[in-house]
C-alpha atoms as a PDB file:
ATOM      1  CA  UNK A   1      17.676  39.718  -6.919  1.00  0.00           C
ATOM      2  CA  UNK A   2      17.068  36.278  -8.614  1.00  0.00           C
ATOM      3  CA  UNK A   3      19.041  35.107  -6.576  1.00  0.00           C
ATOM      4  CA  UNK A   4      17.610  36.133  -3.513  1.00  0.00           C
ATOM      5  CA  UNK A   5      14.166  35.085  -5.070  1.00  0.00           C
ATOM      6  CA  UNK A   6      15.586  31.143  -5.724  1.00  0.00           C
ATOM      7  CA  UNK A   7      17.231  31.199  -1.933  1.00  0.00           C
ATOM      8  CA  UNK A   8      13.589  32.309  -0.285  1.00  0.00           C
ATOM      9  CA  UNK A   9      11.799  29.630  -2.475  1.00  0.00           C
ATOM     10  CA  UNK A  10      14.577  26.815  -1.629  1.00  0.00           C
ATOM     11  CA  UNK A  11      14.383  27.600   2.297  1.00  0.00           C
ATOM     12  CA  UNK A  12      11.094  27.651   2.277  1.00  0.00           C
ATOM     13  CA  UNK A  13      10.505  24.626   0.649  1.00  0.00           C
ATOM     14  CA  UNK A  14      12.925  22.679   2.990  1.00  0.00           C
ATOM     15  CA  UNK A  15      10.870  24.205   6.175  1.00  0.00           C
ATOM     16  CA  UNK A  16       7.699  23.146   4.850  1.00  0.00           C
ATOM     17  CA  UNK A  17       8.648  19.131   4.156  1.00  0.00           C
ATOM     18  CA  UNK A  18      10.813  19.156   7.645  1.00  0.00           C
ATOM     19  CA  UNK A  19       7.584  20.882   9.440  1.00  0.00           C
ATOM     20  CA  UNK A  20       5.455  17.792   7.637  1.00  0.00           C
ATOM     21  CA  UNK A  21       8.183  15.045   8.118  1.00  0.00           C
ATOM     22  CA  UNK A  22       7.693  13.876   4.422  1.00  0.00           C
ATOM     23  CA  UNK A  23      10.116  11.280   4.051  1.00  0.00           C
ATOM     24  CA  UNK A  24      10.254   9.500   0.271  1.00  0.00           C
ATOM     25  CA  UNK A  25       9.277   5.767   2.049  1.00  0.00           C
ATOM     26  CA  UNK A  26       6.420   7.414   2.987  1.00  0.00           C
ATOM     27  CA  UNK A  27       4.820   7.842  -0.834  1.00  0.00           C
ATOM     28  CA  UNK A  28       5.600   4.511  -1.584  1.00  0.00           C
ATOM     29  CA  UNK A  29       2.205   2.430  -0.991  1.00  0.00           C
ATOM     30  CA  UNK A  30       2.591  -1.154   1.055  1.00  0.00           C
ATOM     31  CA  UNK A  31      -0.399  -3.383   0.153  1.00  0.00           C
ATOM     32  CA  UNK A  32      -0.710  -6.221   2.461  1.00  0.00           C
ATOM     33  CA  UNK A  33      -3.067  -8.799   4.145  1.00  0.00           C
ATOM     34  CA  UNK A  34      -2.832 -11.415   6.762  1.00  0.00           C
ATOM     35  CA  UNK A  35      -6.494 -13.368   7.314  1.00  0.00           C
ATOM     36  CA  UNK A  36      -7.517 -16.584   9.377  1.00  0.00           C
ATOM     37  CA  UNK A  37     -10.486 -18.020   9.710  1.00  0.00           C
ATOM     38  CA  UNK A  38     -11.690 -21.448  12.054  1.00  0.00           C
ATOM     39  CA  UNK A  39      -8.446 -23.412  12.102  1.00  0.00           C
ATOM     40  CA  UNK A  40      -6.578 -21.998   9.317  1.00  0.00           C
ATOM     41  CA  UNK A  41      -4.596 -18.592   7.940  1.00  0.00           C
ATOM     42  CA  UNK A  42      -3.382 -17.020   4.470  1.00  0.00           C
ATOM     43  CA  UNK A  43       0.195 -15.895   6.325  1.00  0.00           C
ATOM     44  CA  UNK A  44       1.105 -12.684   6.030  1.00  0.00           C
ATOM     45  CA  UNK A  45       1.527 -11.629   2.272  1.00  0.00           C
ATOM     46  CA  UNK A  46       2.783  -7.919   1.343  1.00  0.00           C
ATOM     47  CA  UNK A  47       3.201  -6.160  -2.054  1.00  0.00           C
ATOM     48  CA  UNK A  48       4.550  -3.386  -3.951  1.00  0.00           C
ATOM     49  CA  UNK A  49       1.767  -2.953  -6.579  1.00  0.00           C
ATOM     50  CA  UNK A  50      -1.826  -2.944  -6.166  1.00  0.00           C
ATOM     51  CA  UNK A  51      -1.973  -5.405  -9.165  1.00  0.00           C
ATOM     52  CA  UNK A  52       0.274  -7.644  -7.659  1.00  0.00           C
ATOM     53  CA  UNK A  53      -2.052  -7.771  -4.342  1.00  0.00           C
ATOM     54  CA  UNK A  54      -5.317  -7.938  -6.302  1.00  0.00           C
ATOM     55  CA  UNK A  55      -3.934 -10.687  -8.110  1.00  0.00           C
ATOM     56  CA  UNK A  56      -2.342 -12.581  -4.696  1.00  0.00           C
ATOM     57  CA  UNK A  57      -6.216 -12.181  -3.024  1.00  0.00           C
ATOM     58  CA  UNK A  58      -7.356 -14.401  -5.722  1.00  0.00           C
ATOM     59  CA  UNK A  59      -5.037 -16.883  -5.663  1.00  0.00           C
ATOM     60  CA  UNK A  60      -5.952 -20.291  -3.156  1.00  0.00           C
ATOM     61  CA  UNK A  61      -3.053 -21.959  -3.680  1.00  0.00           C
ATOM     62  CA  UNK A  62      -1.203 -18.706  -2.090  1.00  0.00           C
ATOM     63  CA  UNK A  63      -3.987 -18.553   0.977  1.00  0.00           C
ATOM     64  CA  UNK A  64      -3.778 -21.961   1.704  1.00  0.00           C
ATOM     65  CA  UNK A  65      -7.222 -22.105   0.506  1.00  0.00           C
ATOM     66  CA  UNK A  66      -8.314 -20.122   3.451  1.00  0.00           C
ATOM     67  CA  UNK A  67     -10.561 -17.043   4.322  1.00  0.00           C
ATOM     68  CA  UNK A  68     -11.597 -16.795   1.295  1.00  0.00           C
ATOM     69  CA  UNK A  69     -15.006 -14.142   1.620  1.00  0.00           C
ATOM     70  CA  UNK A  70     -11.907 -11.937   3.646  1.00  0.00           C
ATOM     71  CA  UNK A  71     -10.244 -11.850   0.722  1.00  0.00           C
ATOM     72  CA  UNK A  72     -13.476 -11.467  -1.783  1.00  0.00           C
ATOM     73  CA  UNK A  73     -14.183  -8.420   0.073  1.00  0.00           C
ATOM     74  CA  UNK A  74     -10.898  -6.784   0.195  1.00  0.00           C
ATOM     75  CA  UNK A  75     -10.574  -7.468  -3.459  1.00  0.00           C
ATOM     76  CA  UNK A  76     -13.816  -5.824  -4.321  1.00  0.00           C
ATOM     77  CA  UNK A  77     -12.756  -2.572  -2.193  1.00  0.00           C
ATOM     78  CA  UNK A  78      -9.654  -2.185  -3.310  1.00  0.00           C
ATOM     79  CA  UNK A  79      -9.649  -3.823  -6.580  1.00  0.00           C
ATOM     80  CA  UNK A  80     -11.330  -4.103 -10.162  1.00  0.00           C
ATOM     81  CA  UNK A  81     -12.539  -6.996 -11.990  1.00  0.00           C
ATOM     82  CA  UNK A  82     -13.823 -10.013 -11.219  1.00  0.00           C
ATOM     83  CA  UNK A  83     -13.113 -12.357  -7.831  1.00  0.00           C
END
């Protein structure tokens, strides 16, 4: 009967993350930004950690000194601290 029990709860889990098409690349978060602004652009910049992005927004060397109220206001909705 346990058996049967642990069978039920194993097919039933399997049809409910095929039904949703959960797939383990999509839990992992991408945090990324590409800006311009007049004549210039950051270039496309992507990240694994939300640390690593906040800390990539601030950084003008990185943006080529550019867009930088873009990048002011995604830090401020996305991360904490100061700009």
């Amino acid at each position: 009967m346990k058996h049967l029990v642990f069978c039920l709860i194993l097919i039933t889990a399997d049809l409910f993350f095929t039904s949703c098409n959960i797939k383990p690349e999509d839990l992992v978060e991408n945090f990324s930004y590409q800006y311009s602004e007049a004549f210039c652009e950051t270039g496309y910049h992507s990240f694994n950690t939300l640390n690593a992005y906040c800390e990539a927004l601030r950084n003008d060397v990185l943006n080529n000194g550019c867009a930088r109220a873009q990048r002011q206001d995604a830090f401020y909705n996305r991360c904490s601290g100061s700009f």
